[in-house]
PDB file of N, CA and C in Angstrom:
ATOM      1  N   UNK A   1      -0.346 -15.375  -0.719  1.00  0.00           N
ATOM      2  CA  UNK A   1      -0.323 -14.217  -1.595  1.00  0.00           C
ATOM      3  C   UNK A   1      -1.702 -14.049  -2.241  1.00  0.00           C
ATOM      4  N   UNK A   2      -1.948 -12.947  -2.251  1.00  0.00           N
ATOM      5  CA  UNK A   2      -3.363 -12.660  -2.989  1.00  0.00           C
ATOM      6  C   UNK A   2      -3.151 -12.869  -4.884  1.00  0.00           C
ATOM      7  N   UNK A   3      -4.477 -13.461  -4.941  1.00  0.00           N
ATOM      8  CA  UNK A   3      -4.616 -12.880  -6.456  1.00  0.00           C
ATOM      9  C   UNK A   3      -4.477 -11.287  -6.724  1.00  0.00           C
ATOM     10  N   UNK A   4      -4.342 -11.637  -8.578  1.00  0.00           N
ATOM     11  CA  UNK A   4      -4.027  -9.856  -8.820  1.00  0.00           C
ATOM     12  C   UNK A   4      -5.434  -9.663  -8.781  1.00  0.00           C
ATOM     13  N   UNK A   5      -6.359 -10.227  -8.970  1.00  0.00           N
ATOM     14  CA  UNK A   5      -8.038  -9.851  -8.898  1.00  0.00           C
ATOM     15  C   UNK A   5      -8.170  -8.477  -7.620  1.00  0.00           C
ATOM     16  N   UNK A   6      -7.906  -9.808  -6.395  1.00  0.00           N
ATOM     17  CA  UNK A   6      -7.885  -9.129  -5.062  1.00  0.00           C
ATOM     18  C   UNK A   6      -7.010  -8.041  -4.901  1.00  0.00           C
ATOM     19  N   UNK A   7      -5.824  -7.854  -5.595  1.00  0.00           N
ATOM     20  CA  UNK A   7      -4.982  -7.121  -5.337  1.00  0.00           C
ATOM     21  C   UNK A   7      -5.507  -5.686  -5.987  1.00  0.00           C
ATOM     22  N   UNK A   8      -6.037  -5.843  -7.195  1.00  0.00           N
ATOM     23  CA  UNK A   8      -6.945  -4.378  -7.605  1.00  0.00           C
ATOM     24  C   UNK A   8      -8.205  -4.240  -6.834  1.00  0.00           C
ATOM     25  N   UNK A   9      -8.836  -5.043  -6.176  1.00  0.00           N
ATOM     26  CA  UNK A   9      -9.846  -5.121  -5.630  1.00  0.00           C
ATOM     27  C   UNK A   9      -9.573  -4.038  -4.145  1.00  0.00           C
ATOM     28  N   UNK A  10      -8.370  -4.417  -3.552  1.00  0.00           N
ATOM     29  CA  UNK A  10      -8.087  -4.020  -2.373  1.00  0.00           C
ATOM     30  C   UNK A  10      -7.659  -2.466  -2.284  1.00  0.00           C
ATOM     31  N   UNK A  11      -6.989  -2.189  -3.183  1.00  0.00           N
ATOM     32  CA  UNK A  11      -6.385  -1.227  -4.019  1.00  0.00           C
ATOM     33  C   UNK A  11      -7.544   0.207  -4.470  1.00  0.00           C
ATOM     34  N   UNK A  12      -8.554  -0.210  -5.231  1.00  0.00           N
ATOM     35  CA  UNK A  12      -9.894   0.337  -5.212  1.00  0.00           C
ATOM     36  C   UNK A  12     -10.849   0.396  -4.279  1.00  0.00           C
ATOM     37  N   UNK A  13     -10.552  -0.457  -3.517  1.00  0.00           N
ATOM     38  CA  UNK A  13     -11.768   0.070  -2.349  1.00  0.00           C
ATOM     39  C   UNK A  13     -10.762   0.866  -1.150  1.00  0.00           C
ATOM     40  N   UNK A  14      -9.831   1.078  -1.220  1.00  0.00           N
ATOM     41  CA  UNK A  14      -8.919   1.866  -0.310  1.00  0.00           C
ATOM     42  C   UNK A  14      -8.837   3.465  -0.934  1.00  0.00           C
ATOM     43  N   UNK A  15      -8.970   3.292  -2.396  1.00  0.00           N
ATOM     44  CA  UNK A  15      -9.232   4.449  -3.017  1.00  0.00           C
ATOM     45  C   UNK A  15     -10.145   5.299  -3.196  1.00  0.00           C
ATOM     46  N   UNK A  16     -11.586   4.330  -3.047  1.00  0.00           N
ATOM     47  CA  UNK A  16     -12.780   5.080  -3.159  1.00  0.00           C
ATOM     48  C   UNK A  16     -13.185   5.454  -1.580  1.00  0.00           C
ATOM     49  N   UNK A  17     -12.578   4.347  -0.737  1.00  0.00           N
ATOM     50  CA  UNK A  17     -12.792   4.779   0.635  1.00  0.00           C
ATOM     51  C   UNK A  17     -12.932   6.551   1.002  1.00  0.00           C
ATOM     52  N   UNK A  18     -10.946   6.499   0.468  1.00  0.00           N
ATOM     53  CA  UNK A  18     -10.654   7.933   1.252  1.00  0.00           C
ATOM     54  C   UNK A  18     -11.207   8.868  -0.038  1.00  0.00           C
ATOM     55  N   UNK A  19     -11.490   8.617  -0.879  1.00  0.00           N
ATOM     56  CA  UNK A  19     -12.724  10.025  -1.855  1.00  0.00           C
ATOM     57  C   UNK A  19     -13.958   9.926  -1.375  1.00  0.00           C
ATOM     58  N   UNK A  20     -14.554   8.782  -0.358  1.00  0.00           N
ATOM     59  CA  UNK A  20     -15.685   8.730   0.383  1.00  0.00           C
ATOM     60  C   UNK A  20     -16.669   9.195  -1.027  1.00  0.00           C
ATOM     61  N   UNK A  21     -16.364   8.465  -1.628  1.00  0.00           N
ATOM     62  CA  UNK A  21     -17.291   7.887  -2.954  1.00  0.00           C
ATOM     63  C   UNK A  21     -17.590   6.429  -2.474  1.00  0.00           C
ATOM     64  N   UNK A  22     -19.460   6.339  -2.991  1.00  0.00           N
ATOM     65  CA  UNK A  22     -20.015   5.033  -2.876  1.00  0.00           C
ATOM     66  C   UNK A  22     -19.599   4.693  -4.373  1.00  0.00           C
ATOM     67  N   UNK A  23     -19.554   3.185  -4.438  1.00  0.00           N
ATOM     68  CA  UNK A  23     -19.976   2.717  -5.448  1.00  0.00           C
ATOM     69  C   UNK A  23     -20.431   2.969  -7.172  1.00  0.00           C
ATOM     70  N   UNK A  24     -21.921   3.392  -6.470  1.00  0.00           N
ATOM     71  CA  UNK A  24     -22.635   3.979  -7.551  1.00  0.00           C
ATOM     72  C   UNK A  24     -21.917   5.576  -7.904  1.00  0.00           C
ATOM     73  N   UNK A  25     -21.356   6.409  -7.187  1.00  0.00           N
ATOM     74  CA  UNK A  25     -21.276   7.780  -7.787  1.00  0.00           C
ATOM     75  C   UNK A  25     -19.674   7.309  -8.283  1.00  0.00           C
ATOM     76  N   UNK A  26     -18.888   6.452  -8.327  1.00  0.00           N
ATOM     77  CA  UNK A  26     -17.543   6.026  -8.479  1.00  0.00           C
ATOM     78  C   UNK A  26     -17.792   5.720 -10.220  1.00  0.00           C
ATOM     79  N   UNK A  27     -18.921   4.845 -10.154  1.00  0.00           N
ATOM     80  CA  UNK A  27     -19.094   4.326 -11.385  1.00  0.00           C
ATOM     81  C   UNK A  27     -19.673   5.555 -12.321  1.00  0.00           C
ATOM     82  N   UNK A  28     -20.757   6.617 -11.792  1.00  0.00           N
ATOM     83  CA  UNK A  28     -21.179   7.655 -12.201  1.00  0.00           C
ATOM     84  C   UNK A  28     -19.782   8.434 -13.169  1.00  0.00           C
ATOM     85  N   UNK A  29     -18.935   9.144 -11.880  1.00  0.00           N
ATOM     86  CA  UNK A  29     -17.818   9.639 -12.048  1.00  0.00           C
ATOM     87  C   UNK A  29     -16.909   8.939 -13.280  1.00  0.00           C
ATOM     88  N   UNK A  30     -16.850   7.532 -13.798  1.00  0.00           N
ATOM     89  CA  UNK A  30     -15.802   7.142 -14.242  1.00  0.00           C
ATOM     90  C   UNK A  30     -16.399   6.699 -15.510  1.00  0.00           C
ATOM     91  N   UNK A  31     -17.921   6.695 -15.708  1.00  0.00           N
ATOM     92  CA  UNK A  31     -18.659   6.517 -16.901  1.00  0.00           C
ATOM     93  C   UNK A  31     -18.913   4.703 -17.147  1.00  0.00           C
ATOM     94  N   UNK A  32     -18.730   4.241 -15.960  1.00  0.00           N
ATOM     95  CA  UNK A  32     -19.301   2.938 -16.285  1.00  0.00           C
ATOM     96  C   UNK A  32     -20.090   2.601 -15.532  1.00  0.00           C
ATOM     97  N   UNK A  33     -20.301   0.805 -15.222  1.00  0.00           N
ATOM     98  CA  UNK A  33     -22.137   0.535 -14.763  1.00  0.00           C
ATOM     99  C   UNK A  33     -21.552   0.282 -13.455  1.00  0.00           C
ATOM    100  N   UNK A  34     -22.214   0.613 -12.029  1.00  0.00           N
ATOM    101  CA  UNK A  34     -21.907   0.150 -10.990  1.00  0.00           C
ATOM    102  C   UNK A  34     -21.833  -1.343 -10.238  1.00  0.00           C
ATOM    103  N   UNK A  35     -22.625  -1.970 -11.402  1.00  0.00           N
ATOM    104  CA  UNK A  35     -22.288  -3.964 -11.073  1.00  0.00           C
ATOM    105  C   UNK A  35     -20.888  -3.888 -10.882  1.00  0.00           C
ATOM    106  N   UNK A  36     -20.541  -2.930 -12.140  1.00  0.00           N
ATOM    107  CA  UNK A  36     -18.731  -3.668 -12.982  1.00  0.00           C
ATOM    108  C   UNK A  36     -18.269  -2.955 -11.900  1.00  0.00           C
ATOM    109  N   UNK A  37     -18.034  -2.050 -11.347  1.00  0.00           N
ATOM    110  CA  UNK A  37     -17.087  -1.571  -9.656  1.00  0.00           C
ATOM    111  C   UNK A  37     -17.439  -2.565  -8.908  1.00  0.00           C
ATOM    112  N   UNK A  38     -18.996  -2.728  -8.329  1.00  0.00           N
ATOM    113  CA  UNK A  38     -18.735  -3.958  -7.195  1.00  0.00           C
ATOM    114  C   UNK A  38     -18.073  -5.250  -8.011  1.00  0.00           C
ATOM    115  N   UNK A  39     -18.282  -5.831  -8.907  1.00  0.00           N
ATOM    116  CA  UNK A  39     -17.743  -7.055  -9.543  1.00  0.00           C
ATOM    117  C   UNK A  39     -16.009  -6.897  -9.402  1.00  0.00           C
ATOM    118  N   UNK A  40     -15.659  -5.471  -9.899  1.00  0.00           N
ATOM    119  CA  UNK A  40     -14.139  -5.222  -9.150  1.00  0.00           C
ATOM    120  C   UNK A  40     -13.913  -5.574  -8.223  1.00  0.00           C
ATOM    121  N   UNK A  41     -14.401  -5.115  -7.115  1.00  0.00           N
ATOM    122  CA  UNK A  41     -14.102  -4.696  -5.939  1.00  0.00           C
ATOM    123  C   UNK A  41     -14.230  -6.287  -5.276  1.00  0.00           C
ATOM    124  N   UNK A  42     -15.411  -7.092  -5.575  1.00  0.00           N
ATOM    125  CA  UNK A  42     -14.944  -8.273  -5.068  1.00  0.00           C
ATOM    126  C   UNK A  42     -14.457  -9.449  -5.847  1.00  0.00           C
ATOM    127  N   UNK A  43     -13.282  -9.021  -6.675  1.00  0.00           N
ATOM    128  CA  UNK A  43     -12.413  -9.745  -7.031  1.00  0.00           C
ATOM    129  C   UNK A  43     -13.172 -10.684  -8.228  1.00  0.00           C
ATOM    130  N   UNK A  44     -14.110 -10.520  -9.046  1.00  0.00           N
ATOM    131  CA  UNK A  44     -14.938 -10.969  -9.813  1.00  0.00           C
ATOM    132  C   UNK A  44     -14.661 -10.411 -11.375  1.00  0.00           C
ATOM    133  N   UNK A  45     -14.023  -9.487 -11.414  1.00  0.00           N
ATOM    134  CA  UNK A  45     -14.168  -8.817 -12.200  1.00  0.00           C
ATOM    135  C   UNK A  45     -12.179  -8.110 -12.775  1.00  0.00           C
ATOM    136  N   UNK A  46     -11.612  -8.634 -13.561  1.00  0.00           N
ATOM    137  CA  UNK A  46     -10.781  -8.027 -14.033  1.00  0.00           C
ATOM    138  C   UNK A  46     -10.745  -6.679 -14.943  1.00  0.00           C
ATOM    139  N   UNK A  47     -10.270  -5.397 -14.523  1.00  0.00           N
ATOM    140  CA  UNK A  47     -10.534  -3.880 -15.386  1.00  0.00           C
ATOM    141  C   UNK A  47      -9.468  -4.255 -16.259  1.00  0.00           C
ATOM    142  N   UNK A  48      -9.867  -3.746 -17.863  1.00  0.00           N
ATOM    143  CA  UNK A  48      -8.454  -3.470 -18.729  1.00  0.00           C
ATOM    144  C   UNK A  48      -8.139  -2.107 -17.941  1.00  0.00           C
ATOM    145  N   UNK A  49      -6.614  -1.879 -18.728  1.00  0.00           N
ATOM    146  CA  UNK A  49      -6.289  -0.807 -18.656  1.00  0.00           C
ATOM    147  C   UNK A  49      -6.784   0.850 -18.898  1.00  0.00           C
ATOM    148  N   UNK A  50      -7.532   0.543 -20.207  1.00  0.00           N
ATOM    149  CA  UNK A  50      -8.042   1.472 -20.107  1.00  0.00           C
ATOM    150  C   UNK A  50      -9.182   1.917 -19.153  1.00  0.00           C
ATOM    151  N   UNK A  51     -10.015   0.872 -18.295  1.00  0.00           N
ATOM    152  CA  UNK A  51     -10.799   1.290 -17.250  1.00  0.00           C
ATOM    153  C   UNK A  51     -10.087   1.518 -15.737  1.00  0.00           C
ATOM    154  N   UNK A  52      -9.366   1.083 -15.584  1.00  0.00           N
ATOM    155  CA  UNK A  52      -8.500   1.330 -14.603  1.00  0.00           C
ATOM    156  C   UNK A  52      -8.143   3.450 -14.712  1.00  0.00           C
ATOM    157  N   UNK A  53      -7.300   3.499 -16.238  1.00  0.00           N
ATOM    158  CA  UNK A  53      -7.332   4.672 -16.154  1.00  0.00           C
ATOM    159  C   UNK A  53      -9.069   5.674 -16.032  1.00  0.00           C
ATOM    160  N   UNK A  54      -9.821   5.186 -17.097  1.00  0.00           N
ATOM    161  CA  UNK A  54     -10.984   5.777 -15.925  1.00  0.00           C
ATOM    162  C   UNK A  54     -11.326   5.890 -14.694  1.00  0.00           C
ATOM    163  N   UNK A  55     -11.185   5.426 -14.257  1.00  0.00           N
ATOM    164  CA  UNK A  55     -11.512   4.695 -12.493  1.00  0.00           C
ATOM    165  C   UNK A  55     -10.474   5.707 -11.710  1.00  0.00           C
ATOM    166  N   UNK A  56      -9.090   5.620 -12.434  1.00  0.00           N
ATOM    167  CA  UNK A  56      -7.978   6.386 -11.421  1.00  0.00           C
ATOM    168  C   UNK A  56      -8.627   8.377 -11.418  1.00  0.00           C
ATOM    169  N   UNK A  57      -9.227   8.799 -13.244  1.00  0.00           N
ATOM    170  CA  UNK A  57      -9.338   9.661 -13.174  1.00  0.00           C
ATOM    171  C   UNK A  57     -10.554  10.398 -12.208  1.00  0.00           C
ATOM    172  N   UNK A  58     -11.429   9.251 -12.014  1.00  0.00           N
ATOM    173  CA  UNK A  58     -12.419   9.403 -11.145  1.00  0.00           C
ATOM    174  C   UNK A  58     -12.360   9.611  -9.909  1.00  0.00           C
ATOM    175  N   UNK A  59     -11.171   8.817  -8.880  1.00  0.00           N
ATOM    176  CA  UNK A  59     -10.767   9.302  -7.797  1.00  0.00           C
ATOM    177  C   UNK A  59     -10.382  10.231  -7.861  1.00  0.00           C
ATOM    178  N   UNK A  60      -9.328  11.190  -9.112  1.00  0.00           N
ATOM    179  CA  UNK A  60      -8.644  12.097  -9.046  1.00  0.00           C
ATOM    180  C   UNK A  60      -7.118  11.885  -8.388  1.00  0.00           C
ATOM    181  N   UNK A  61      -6.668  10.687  -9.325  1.00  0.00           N
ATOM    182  CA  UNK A  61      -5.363  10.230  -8.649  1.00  0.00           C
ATOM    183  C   UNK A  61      -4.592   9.520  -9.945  1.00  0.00           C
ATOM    184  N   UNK A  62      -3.475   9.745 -10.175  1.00  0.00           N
ATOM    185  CA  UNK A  62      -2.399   9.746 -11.034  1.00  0.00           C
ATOM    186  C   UNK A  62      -2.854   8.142 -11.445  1.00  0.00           C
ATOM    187  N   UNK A  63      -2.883   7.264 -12.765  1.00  0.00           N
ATOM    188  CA  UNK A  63      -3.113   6.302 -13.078  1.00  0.00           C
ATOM    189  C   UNK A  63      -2.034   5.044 -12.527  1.00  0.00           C
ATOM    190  N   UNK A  64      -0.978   6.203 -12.491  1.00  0.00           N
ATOM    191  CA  UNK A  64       0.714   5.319 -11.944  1.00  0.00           C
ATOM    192  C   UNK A  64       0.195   4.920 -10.247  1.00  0.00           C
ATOM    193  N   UNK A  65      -0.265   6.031  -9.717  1.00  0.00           N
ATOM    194  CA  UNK A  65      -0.786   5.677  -8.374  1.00  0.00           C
ATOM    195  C   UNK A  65      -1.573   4.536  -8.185  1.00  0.00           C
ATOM    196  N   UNK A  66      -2.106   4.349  -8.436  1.00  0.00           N
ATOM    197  CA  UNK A  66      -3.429   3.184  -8.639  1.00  0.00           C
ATOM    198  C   UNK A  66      -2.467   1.890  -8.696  1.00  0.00           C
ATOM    199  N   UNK A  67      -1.925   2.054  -9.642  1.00  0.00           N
ATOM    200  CA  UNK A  67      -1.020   1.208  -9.686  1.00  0.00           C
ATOM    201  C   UNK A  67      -0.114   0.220  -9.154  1.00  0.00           C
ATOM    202  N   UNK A  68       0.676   1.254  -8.467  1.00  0.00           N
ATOM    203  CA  UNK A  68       1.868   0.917  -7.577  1.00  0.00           C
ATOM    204  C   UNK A  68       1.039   0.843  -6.521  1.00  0.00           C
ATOM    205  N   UNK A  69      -0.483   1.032  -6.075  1.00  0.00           N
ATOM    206  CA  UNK A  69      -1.112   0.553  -4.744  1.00  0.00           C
ATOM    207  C   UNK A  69      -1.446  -1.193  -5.211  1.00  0.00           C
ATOM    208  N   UNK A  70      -1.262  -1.106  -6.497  1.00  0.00           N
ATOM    209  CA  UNK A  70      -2.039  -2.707  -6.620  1.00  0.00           C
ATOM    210  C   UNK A  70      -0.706  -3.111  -6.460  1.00  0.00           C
ATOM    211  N   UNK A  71       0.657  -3.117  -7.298  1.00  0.00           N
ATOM    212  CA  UNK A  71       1.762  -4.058  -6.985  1.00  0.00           C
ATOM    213  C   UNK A  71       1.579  -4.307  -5.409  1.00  0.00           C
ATOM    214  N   UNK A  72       1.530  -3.369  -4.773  1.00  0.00           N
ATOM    215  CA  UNK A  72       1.976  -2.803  -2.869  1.00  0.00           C
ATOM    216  C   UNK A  72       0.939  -4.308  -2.528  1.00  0.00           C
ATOM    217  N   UNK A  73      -0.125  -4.154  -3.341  1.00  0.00           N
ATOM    218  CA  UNK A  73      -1.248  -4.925  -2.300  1.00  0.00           C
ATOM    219  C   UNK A  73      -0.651  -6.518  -2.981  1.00  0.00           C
ATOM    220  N   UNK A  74      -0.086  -6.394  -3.953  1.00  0.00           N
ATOM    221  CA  UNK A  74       0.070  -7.814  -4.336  1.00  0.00           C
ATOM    222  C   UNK A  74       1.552  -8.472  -3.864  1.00  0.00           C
ATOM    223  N   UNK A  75       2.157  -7.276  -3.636  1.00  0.00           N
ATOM    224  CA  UNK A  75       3.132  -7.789  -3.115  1.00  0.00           C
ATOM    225  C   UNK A  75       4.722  -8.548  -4.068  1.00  0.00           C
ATOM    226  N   UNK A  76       4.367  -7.858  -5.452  1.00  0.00           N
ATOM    227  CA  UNK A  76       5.257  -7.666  -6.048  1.00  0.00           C
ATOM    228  C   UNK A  76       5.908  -6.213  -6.804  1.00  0.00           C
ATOM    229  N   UNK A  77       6.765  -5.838  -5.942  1.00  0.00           N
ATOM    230  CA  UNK A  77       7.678  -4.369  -6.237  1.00  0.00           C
ATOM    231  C   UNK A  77       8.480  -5.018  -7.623  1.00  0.00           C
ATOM    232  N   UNK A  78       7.829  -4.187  -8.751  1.00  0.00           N
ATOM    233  CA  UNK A  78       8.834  -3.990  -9.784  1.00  0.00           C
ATOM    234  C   UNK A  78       9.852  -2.932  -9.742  1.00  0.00           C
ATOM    235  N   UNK A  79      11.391  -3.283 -10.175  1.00  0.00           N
ATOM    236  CA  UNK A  79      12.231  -1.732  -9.970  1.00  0.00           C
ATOM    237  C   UNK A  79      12.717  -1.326 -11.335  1.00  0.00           C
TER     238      UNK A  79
END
């Protein structure tokens, strides 16, 4: 089973993939520094909540979405 690190990690780069946002314009878009996305992205880096909801508004995707892609990737379905 993955960490939850990896599990937002996997989750965000599947997200920025399909907005075919790099990195740097992700972090642009969401008002933070682009270390702290790659430090996300490879599992280095835990987002509070409230950056997460930045981050979701930056893709342009529901904060709940983001979400339920990280349970999906971690592999625990809450009901």
């Amino acid at each position: 089973m993955r960490t939850l690190n990896q599990s937002i990690a996997q989750a965000l780069i599947k997200y920025r993939h399909l907005s075919q946002l790099s990195q740097e314009d992700l972090a642009d878009l969401a008002g933070i520094h682009r270390t702290y996305v790659s430090q996300i992205e490879r599992g280095l880096k835990m987002p509070t909540l409230a950056i997460l909801f930045k981050i979701a508004s930056a893709l342009k995707i529901k904060p709940s979405d983001l979400v339920q892609q990280i349970e999906m990737q971690h592999g625990e379905l809450y009901s």
